[in-house]
N, C-alpha and C. Protein backbone atom coordinates (compact mmCIF):
# COMPACT_ATOMS: atom_id res chain seq x y z
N UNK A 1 -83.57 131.91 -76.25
CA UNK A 1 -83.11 132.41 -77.53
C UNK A 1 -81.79 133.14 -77.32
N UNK A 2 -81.13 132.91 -78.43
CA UNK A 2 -79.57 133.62 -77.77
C UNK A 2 -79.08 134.18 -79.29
N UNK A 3 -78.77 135.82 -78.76
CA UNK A 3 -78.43 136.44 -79.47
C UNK A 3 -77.75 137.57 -79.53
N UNK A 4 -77.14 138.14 -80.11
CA UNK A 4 -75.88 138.97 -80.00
C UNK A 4 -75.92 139.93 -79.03
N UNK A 5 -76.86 140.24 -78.60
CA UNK A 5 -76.93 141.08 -77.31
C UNK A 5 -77.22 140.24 -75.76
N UNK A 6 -77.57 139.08 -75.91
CA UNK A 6 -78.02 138.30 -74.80
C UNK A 6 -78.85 137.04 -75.15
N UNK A 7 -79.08 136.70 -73.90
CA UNK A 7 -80.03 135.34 -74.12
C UNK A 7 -81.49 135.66 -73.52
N UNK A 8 -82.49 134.81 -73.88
CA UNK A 8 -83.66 135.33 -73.39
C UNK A 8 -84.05 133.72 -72.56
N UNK A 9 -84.54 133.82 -71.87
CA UNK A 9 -85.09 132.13 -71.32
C UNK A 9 -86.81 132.56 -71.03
N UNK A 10 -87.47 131.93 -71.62
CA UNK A 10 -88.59 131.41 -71.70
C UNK A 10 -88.77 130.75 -70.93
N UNK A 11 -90.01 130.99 -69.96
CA UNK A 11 -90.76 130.58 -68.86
C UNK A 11 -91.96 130.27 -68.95
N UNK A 12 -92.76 129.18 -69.31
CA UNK A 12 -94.15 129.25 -68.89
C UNK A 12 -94.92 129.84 -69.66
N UNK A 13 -96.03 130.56 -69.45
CA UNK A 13 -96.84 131.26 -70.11
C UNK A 13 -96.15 132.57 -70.25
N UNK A 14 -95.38 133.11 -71.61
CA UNK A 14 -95.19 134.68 -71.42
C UNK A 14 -94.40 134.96 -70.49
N UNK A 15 -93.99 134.52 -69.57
CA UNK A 15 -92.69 135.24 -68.83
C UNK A 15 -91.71 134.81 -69.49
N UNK A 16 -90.64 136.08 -69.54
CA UNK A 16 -88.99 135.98 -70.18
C UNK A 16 -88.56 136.60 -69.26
N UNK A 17 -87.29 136.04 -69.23
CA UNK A 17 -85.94 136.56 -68.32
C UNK A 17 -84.62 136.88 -69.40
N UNK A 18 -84.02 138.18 -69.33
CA UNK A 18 -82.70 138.50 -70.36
C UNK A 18 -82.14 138.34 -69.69
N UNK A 19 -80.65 137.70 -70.35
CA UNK A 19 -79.67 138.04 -69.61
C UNK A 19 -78.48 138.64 -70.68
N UNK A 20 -77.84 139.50 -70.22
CA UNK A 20 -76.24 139.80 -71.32
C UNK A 20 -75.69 138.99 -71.38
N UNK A 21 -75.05 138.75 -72.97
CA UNK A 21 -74.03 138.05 -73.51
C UNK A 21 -72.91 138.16 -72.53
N UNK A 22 -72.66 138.72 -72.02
CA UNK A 22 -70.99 138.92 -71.55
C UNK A 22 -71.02 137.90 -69.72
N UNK A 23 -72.15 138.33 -69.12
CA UNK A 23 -73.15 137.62 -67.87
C UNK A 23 -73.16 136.24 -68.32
N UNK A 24 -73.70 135.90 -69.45
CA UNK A 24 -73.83 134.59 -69.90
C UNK A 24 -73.05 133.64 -69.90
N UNK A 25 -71.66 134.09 -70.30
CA UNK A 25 -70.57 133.90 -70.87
C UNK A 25 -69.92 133.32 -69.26
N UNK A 26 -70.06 134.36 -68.91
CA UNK A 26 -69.06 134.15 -67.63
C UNK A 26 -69.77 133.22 -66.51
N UNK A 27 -71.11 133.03 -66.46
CA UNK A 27 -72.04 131.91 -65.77
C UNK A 27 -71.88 130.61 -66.21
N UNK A 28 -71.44 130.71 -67.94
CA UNK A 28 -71.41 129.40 -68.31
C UNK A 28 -70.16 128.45 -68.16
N UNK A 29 -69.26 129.88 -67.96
CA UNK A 29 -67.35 129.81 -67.86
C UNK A 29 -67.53 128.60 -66.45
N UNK A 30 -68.27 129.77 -65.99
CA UNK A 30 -68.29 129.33 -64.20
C UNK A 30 -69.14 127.52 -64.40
N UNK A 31 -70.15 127.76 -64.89
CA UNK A 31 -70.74 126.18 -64.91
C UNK A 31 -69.91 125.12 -65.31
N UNK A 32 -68.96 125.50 -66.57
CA UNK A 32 -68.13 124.66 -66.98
C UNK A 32 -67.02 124.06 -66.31
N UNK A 33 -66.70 125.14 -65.26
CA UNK A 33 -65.11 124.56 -64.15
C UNK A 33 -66.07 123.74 -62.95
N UNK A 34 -66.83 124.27 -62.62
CA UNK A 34 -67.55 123.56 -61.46
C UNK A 34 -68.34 122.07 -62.25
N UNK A 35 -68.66 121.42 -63.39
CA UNK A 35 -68.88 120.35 -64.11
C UNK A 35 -67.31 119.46 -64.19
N UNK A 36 -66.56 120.11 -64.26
CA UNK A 36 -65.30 119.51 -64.51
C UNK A 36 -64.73 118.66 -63.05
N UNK A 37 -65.64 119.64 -62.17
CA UNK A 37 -65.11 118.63 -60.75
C UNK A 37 -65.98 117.42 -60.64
N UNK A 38 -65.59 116.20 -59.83
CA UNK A 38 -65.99 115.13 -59.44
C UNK A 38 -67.41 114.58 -58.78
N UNK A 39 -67.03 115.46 -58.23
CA UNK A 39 -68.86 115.30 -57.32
C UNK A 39 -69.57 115.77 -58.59
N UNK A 40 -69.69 117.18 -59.11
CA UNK A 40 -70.44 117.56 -59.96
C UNK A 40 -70.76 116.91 -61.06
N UNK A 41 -69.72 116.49 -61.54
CA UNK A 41 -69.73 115.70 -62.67
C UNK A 41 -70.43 114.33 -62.68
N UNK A 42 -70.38 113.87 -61.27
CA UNK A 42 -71.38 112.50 -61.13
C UNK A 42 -72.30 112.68 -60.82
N UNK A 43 -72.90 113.74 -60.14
CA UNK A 43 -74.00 113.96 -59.32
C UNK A 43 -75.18 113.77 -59.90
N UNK A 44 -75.88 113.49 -61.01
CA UNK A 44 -77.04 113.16 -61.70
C UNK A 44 -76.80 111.28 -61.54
N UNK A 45 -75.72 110.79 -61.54
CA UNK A 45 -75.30 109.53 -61.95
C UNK A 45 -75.74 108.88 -60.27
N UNK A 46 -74.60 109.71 -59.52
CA UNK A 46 -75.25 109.24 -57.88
C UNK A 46 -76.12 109.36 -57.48
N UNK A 47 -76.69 110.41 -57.54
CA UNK A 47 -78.15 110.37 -57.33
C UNK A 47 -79.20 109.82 -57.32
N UNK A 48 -79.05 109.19 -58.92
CA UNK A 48 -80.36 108.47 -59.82
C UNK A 48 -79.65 106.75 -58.79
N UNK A 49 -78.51 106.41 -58.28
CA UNK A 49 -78.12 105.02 -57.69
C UNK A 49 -78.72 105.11 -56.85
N UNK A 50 -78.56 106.26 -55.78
CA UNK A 50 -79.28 106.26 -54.48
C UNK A 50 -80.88 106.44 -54.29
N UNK A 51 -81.16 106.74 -55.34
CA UNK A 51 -83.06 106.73 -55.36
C UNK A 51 -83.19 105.46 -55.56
N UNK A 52 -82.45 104.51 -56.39
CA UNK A 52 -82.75 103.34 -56.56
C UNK A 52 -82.38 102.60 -55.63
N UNK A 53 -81.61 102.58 -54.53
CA UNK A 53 -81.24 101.84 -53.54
C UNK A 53 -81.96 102.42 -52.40
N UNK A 54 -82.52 103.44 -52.62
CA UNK A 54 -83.84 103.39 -51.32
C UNK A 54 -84.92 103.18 -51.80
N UNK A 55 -85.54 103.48 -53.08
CA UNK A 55 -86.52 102.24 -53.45
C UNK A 55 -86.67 101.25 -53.14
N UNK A 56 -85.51 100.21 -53.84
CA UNK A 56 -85.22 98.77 -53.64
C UNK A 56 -85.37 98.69 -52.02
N UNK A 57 -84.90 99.55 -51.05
CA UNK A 57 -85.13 98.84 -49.60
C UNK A 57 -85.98 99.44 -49.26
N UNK A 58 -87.39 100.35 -49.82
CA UNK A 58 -88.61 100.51 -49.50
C UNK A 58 -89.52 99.15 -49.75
N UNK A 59 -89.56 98.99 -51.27
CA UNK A 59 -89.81 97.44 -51.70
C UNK A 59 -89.61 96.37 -50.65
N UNK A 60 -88.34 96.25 -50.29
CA UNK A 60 -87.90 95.19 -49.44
C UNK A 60 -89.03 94.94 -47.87
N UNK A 61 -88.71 96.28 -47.39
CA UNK A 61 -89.57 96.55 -46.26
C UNK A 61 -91.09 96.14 -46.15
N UNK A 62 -91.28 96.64 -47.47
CA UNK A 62 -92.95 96.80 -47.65
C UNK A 62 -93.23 95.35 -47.34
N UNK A 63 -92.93 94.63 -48.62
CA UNK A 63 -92.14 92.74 -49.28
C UNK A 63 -92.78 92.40 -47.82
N UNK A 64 -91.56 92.32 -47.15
CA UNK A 64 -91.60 91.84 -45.61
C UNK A 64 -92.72 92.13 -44.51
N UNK A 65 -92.80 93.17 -44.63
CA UNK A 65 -94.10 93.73 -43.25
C UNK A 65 -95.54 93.32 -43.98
N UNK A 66 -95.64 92.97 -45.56
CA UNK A 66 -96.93 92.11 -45.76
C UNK A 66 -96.97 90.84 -45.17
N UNK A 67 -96.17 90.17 -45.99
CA UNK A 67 -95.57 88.64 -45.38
C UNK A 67 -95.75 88.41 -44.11
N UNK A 68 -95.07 89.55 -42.96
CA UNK A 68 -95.64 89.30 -41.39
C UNK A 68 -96.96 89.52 -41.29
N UNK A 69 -97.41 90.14 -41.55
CA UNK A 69 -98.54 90.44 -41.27
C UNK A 69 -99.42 90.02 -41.63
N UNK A 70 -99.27 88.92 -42.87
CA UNK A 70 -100.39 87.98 -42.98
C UNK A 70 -100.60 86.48 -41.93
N UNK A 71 -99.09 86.59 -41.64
CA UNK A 71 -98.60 85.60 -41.15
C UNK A 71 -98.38 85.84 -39.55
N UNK A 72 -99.12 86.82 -38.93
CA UNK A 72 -99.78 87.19 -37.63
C UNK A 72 -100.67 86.54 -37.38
N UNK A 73 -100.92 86.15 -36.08
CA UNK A 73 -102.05 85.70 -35.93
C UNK A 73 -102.83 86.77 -34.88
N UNK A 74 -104.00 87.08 -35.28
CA UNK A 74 -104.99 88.21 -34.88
C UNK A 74 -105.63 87.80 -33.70
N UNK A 75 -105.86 88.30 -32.53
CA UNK A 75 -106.70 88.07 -31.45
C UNK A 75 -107.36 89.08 -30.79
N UNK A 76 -108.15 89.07 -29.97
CA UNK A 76 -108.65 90.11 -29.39
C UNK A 76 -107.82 90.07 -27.82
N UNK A 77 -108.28 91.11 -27.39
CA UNK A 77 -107.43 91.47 -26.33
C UNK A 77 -107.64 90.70 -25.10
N UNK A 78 -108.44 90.03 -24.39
CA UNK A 78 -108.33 89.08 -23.52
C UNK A 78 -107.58 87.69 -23.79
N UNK A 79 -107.80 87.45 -24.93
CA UNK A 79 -107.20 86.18 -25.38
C UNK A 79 -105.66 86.33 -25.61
N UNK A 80 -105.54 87.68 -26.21
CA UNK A 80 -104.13 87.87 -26.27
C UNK A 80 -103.29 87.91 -25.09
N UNK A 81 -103.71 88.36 -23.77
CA UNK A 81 -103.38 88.38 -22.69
C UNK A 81 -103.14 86.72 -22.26
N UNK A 82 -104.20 85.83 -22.72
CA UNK A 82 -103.77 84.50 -22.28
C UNK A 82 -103.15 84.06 -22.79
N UNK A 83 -102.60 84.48 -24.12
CA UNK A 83 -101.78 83.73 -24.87
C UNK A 83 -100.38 84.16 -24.25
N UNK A 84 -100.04 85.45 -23.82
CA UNK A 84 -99.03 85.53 -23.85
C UNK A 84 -98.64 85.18 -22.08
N UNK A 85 -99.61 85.04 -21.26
CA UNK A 85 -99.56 84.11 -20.00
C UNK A 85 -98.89 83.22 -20.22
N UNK A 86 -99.83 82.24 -21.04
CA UNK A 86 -99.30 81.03 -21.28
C UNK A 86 -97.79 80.57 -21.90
N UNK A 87 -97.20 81.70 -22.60
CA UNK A 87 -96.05 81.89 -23.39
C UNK A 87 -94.93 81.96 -22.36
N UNK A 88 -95.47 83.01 -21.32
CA UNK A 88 -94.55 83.11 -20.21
C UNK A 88 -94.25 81.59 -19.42
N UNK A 89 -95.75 80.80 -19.25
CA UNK A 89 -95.72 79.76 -18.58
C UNK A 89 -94.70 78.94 -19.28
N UNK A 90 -94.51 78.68 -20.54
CA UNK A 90 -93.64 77.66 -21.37
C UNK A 90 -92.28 78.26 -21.26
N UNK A 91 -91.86 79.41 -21.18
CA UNK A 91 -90.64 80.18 -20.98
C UNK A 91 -90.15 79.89 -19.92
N UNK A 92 -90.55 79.65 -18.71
CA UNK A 92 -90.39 79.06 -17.71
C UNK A 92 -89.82 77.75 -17.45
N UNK A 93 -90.96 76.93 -18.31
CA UNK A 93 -90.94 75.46 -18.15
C UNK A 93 -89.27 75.12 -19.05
N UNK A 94 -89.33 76.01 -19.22
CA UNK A 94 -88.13 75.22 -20.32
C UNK A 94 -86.16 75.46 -19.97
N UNK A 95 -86.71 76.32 -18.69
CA UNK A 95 -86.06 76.92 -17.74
C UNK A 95 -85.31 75.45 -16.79
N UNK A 96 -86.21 75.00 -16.75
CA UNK A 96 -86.10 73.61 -15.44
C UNK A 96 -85.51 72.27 -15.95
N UNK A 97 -84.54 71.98 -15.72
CA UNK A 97 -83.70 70.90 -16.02
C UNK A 97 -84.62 69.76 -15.73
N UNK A 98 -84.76 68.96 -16.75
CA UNK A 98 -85.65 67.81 -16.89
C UNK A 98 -84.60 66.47 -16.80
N UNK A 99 -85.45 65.51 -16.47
CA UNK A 99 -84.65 64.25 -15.84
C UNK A 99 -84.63 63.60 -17.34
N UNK A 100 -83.88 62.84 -17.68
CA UNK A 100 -83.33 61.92 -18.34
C UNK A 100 -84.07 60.62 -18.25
N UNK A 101 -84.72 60.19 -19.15
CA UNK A 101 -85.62 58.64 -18.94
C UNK A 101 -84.98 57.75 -19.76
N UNK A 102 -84.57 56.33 -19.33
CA UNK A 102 -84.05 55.64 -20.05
C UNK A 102 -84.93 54.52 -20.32
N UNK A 103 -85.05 54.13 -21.62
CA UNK A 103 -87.10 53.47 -21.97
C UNK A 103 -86.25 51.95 -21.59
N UNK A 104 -85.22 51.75 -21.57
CA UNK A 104 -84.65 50.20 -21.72
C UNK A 104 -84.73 49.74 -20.26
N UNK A 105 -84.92 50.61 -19.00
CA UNK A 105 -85.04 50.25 -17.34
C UNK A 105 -86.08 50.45 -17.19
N UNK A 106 -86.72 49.77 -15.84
CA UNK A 106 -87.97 49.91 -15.65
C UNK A 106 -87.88 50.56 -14.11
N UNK A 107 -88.42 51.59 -13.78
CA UNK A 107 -88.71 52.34 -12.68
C UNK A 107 -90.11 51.58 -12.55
N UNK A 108 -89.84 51.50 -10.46
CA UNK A 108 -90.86 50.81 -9.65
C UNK A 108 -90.86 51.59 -8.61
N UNK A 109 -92.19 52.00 -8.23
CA UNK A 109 -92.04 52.93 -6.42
C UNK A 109 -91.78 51.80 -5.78
């Protein structure tokens, strides 16, 4: 409430805070030059972009780590051990320069 002696701000249940007209005046002076600058002046605008662009790449994340993870394949722990033996074994194999077969000659011992 604002009135010739001050403003009152209403809080909640029953709490008020006064403040003097002249206090007021000069807080609002002050709010008004500091709104006039750049950052300040966007800062509700940037803000509300950047919540939305870490949303959007929370979404994204989430999106993705379902997708893998359906698309895991589940094992128990011995088997997983052979699987990834065997993974090593093909990592290997693929290591080794393989001969060239030509189907049109016929190899004889």
């Amino acid at each position: 409430t604002v009135t010739a002696e001050g403003v009152t701000y209403y809080e909640g249940e029953g709490e008020a805070e006064f403040t003097r007209i002249e206090e007021w005046r000069l807080h609002k002076r002050i709010f008004n030059i500091l709104m006039e600058k750049r950052i300040f002046k966007f800062f509700p605008l940037i803000s509300s972009f950047y919540a939305l662009k870490h949303y959007i790449k929370n979404k994204r994340i989430q999106k993705t780590r379902s997708k893998l993870s359906s698309r895991l394949l589940h094992t128990d722990k011995i088997f997983g051990q052979a699987l990834r033996e065997i993974s090593g074994y093909l990592r290997d194999m693929e290591a080794v320069p393989m001969l060239r077969v030509d189907l049109n000659r016929m190899f004889t011992p």
